[in-house]
C-alpha atoms as a PDB file:
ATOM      1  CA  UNK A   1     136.376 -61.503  66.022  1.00  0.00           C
ATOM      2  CA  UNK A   2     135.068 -64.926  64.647  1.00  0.00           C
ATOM      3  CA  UNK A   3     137.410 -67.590  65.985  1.00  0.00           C
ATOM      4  CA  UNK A   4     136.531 -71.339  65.761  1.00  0.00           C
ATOM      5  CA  UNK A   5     135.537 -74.584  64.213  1.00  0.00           C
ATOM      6  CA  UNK A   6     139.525 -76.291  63.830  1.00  0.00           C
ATOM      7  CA  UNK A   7     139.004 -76.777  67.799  1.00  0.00           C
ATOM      8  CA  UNK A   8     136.046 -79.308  66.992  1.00  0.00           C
ATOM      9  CA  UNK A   9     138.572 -81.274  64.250  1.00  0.00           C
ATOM     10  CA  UNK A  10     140.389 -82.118  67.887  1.00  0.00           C
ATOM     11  CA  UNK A  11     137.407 -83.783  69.552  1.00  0.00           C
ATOM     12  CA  UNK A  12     138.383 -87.526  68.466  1.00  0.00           C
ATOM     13  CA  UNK A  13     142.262 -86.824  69.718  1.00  0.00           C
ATOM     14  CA  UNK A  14     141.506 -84.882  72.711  1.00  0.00           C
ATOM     15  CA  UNK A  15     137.677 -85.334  73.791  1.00  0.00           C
ATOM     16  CA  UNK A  16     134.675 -83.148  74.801  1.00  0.00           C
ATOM     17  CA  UNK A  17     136.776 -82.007  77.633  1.00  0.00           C
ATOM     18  CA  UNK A  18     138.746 -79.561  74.924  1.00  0.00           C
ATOM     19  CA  UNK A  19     135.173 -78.706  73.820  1.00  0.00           C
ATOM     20  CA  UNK A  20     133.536 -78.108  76.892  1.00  0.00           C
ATOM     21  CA  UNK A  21     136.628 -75.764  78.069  1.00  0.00           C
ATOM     22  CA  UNK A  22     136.662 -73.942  74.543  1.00  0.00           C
ATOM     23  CA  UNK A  23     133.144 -73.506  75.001  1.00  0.00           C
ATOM     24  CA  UNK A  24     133.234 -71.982  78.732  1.00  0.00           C
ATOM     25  CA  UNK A  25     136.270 -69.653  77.772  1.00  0.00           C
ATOM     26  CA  UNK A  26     134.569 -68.231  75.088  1.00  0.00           C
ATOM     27  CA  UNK A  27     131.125 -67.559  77.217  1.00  0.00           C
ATOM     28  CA  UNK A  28     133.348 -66.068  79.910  1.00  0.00           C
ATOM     29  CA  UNK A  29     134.944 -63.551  77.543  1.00  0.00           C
ATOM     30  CA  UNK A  30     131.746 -62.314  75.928  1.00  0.00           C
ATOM     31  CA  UNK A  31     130.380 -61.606  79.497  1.00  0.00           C
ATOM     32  CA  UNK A  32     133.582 -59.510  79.593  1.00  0.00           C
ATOM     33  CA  UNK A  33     132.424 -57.478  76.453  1.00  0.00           C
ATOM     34  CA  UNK A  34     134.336 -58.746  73.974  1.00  0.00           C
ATOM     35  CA  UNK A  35     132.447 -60.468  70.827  1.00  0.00           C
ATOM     36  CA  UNK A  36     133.554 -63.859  69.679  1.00  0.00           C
ATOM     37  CA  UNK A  37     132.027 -66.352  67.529  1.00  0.00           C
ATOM     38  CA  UNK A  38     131.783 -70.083  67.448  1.00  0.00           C
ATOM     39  CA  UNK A  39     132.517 -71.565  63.933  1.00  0.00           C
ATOM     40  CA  UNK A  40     131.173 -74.715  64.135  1.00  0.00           C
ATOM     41  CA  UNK A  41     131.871 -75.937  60.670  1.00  0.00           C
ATOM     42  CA  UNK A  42     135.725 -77.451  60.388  1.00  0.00           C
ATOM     43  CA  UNK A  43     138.641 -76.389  60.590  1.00  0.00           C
ATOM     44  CA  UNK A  44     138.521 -75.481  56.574  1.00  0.00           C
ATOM     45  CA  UNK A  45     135.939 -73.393  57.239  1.00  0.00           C
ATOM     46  CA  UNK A  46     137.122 -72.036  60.557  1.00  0.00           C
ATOM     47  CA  UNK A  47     140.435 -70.848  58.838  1.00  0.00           C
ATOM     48  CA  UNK A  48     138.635 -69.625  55.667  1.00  0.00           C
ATOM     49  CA  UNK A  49     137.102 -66.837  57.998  1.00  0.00           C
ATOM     50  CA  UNK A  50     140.426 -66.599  60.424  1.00  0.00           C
ATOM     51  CA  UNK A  51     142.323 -65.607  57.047  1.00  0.00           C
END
């Protein structure tokens, strides 16, 4: 599942705090076995992929 990159649009509103916890709660569930992705590219680009 490729999730992603409209979080990082939110970074001047809500700070790296949003980031940091995005971040961490994606690590956490790939340790769990499922398989995310980070789209680090916009939120344009985040929803092109999200459909």
């Amino acid at each position: 599942m490729l999730i992603g990159g409209y979080v990082f649009d939110r970074v001047a509103q809500e700070g790296t705090e949003l980031i940091t916890e995005y971040v961490r709660t994606i690590l956490e569930a790939n340790k769990k076995g499922h398989e995310f992705a980070i789209v680090a590219g916009g939120g344009k680009l985040a929803r092109d992929y999200i459909g």
